[in-house]
PDB file of N, CA and C in Angstrom:
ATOM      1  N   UNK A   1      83.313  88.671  71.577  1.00  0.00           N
ATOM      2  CA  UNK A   1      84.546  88.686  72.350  1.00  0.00           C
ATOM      3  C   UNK A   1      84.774  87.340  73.014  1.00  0.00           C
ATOM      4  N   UNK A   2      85.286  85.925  72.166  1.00  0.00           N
ATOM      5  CA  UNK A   2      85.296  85.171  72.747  1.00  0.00           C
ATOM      6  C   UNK A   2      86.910  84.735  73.309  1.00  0.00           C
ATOM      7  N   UNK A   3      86.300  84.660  74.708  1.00  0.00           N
ATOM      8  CA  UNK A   3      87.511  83.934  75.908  1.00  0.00           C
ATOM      9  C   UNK A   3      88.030  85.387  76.436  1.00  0.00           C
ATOM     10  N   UNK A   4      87.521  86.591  75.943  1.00  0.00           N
ATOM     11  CA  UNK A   4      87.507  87.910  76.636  1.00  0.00           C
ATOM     12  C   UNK A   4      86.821  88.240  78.030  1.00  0.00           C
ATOM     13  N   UNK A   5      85.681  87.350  77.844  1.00  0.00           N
ATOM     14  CA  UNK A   5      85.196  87.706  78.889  1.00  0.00           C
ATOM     15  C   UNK A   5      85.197  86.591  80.402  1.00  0.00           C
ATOM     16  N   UNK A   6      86.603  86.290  80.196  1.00  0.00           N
ATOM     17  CA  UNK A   6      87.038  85.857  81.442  1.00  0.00           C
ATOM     18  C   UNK A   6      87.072  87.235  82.571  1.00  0.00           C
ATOM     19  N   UNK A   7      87.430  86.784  83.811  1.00  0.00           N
ATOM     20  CA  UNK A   7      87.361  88.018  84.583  1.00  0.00           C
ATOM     21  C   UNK A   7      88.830  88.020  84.859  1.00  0.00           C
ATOM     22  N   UNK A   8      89.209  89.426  84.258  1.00  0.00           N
ATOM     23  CA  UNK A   8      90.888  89.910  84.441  1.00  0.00           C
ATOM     24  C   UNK A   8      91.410  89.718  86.202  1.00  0.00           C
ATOM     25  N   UNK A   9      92.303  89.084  86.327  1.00  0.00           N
ATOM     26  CA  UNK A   9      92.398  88.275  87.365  1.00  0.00           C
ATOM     27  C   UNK A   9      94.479  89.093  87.762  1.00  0.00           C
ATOM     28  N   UNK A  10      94.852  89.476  88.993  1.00  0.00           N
ATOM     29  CA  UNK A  10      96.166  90.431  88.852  1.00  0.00           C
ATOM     30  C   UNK A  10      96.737  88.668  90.082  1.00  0.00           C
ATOM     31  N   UNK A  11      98.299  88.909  89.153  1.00  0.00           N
ATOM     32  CA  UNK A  11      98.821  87.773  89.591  1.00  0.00           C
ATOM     33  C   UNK A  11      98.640  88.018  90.990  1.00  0.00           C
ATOM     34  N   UNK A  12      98.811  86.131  91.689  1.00  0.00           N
ATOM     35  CA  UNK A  12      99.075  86.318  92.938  1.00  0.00           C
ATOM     36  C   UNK A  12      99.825  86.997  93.776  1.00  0.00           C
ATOM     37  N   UNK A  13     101.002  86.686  93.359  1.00  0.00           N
ATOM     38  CA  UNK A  13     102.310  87.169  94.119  1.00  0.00           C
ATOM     39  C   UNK A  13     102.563  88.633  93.984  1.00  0.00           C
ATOM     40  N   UNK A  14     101.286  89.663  93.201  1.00  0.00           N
ATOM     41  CA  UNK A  14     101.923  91.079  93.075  1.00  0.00           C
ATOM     42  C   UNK A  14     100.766  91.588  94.544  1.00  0.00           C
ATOM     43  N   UNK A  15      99.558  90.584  94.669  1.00  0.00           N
ATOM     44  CA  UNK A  15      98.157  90.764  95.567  1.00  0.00           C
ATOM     45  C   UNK A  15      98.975  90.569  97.139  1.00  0.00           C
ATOM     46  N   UNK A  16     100.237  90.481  97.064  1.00  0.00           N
ATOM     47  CA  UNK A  16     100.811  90.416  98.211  1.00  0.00           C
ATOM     48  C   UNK A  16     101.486  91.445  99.044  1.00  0.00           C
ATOM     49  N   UNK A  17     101.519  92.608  98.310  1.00  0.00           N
ATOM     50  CA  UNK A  17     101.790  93.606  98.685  1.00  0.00           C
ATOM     51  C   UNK A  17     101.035  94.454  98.343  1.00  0.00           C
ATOM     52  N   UNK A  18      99.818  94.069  98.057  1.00  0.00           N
ATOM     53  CA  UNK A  18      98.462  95.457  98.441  1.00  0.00           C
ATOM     54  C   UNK A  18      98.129  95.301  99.419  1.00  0.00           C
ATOM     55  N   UNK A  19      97.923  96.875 100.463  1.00  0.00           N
ATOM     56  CA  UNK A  19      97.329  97.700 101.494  1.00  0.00           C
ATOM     57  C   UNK A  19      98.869  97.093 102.474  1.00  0.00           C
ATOM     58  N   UNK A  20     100.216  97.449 101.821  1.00  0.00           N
ATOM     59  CA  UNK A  20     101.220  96.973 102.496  1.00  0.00           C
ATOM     60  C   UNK A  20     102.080  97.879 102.332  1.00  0.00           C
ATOM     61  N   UNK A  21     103.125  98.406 103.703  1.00  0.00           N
ATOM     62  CA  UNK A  21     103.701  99.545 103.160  1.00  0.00           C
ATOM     63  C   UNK A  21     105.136  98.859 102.888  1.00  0.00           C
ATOM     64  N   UNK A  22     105.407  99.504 101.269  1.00  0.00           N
ATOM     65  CA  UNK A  22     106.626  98.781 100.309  1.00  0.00           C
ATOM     66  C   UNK A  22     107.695 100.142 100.029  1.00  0.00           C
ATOM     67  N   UNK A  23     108.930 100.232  99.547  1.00  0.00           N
ATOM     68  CA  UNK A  23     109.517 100.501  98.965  1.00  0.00           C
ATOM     69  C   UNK A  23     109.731 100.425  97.542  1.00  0.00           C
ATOM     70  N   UNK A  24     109.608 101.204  96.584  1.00  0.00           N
ATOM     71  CA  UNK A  24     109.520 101.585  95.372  1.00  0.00           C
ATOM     72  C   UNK A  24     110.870 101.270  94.793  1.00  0.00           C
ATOM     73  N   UNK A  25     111.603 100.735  94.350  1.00  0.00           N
ATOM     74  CA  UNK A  25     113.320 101.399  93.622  1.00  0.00           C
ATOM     75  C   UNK A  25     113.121 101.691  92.199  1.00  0.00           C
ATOM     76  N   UNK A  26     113.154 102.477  91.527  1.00  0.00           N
ATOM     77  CA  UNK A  26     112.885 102.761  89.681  1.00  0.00           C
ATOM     78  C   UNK A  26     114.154 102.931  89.629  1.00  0.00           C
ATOM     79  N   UNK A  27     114.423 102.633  88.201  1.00  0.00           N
ATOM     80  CA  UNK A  27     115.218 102.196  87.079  1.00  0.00           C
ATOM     81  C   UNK A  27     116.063 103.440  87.315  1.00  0.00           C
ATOM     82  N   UNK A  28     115.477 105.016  87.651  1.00  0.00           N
ATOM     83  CA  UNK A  28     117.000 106.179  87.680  1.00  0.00           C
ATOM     84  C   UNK A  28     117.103 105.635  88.864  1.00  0.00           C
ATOM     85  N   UNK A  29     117.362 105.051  89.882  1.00  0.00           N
ATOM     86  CA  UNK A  29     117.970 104.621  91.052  1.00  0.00           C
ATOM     87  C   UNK A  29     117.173 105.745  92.171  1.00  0.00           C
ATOM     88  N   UNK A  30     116.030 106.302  92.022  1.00  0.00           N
ATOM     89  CA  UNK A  30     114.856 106.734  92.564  1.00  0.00           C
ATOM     90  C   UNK A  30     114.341 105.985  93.571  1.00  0.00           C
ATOM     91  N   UNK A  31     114.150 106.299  94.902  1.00  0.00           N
ATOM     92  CA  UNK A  31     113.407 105.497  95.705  1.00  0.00           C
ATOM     93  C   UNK A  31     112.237 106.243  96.604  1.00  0.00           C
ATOM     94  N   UNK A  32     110.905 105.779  96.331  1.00  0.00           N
ATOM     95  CA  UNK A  32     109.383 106.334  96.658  1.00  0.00           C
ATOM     96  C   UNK A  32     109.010 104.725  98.053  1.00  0.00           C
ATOM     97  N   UNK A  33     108.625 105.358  99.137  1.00  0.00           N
ATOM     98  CA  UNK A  33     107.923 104.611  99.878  1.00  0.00           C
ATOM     99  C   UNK A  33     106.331 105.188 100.018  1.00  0.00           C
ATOM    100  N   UNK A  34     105.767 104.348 100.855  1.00  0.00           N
ATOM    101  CA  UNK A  34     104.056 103.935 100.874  1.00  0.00           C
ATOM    102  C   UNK A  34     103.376 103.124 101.086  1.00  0.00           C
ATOM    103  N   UNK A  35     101.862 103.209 100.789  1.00  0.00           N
ATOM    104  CA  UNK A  35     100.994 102.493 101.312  1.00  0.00           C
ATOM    105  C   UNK A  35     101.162 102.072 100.061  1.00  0.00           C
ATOM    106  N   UNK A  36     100.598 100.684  98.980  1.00  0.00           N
ATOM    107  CA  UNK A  36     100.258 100.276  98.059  1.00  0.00           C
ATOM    108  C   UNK A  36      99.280 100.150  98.115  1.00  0.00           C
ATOM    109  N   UNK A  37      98.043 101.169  97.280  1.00  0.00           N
ATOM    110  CA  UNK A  37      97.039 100.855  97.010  1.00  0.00           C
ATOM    111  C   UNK A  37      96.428  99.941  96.424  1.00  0.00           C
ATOM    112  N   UNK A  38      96.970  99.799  94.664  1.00  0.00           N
ATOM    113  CA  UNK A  38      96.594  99.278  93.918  1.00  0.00           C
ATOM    114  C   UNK A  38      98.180  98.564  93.141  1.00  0.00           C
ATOM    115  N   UNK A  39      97.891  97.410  92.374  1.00  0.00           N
ATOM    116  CA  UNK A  39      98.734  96.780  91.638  1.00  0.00           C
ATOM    117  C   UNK A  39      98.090  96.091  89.859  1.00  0.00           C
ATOM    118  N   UNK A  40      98.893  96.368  89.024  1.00  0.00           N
ATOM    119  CA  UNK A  40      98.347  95.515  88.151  1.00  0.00           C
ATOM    120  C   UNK A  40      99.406  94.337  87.230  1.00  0.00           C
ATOM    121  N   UNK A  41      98.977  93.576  86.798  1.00  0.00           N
ATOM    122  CA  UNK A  41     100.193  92.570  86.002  1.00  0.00           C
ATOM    123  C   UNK A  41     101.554  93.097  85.255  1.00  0.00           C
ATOM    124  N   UNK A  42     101.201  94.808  84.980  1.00  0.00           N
ATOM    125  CA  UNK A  42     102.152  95.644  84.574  1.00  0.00           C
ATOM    126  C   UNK A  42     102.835  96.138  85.814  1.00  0.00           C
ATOM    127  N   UNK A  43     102.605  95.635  86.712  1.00  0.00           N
ATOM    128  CA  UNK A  43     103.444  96.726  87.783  1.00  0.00           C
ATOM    129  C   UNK A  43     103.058  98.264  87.749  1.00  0.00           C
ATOM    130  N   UNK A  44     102.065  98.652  87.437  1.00  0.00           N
ATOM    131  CA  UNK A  44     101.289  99.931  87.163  1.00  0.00           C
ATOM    132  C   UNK A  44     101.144  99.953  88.648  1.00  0.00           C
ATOM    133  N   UNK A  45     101.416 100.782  89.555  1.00  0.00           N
ATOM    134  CA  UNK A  45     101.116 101.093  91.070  1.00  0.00           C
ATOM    135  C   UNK A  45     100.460 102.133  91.317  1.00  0.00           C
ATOM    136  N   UNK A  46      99.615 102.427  92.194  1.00  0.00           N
ATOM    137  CA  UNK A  46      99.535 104.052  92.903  1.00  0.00           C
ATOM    138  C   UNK A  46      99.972 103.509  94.108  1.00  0.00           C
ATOM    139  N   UNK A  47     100.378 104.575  94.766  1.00  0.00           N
ATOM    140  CA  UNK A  47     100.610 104.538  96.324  1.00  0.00           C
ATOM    141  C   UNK A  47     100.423 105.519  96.960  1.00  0.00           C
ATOM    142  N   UNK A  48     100.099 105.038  97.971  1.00  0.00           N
ATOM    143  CA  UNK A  48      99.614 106.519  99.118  1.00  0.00           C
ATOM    144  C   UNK A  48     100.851 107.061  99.923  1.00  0.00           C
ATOM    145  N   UNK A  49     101.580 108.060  99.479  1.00  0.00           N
ATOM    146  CA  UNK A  49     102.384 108.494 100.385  1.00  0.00           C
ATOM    147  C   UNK A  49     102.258 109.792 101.237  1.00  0.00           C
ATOM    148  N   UNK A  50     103.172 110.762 101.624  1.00  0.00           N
ATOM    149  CA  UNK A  50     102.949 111.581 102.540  1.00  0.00           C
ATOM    150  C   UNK A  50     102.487 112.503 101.939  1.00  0.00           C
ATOM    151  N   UNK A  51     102.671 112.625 100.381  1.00  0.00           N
ATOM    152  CA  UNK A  51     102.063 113.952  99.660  1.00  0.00           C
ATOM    153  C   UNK A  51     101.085 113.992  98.756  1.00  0.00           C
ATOM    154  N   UNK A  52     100.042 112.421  99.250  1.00  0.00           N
ATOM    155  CA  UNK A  52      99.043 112.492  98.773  1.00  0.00           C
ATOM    156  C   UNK A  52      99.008 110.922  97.419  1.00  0.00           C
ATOM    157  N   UNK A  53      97.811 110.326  96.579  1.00  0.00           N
ATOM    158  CA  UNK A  53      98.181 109.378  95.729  1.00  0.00           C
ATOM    159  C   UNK A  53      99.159 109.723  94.663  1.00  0.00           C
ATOM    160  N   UNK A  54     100.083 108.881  94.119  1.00  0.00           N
ATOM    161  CA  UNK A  54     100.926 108.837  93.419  1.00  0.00           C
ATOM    162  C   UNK A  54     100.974 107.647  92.420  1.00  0.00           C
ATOM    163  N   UNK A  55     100.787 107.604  90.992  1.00  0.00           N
ATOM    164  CA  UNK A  55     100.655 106.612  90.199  1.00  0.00           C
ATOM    165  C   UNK A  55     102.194 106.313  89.824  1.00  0.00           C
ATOM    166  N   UNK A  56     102.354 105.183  89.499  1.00  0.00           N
ATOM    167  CA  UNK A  56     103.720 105.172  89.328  1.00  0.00           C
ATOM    168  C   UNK A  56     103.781 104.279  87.895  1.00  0.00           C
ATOM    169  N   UNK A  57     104.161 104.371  86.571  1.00  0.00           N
ATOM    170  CA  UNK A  57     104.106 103.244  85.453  1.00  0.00           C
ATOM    171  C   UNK A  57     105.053 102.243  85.450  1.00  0.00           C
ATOM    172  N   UNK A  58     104.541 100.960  85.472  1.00  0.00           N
ATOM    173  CA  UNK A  58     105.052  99.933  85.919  1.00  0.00           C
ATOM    174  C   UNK A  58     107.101  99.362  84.955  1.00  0.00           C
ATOM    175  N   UNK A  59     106.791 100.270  84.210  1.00  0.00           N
ATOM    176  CA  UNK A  59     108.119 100.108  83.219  1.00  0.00           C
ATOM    177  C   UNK A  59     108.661 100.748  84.365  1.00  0.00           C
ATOM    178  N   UNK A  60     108.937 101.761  84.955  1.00  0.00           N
ATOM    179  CA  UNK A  60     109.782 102.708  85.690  1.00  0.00           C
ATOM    180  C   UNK A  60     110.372 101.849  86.938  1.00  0.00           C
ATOM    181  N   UNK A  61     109.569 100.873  87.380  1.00  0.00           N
ATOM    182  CA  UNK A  61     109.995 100.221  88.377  1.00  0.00           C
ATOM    183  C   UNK A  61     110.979  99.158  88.352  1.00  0.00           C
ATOM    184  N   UNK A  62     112.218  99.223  89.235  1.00  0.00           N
ATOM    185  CA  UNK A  62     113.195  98.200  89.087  1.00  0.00           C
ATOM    186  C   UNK A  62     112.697  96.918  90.154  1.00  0.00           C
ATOM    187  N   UNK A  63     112.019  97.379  91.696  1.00  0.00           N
ATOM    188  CA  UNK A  63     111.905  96.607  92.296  1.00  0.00           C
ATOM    189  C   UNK A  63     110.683  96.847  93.409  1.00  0.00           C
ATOM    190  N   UNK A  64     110.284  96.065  93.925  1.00  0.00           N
ATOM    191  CA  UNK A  64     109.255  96.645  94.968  1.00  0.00           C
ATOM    192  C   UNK A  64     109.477  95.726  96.156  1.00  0.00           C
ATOM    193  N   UNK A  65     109.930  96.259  97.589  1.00  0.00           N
ATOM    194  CA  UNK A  65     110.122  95.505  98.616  1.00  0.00           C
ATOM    195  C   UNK A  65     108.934  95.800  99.575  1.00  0.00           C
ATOM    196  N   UNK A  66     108.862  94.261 100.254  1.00  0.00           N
ATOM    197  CA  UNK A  66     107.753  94.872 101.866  1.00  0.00           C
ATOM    198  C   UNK A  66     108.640  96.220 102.704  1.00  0.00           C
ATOM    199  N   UNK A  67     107.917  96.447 103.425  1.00  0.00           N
ATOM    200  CA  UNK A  67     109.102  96.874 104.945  1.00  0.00           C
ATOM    201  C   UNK A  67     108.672  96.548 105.977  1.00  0.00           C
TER     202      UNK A  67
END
């Protein structure tokens, strides 16, 4: 596996809104708030909201704001 075994590294600018509570907007004009747990280069999210973790697939998302 060569140049695989670099260490998978999640852009900067998405590491800016983990353990931050954001606003969700998806593509049906859907809006989810929360804690942001986790982030990946796909925009793949979970978030902690009031009814417990919630994964969210990063295609679904139109936008993600601080608050």
């Amino acid at each position: 596996m060569k140049g695989s075994d670099k260490e998978f590294r999640v852009n900067k600018q998405f590491l800016k809104f983990k353990n931050k509570n954001v606003l969700l907007t998806l593509k049906n004009n859907e809006e989810t708030r929360g804690k942001l747990i986790s982030i990946d280069n796909y925009l793949n999210t979970v978030l902690q909201t009031e009814e417990g973790l919630q994964f969210i697939k990063g295609t679904k998302i139109a936008f993600i704001a601080m608050e």
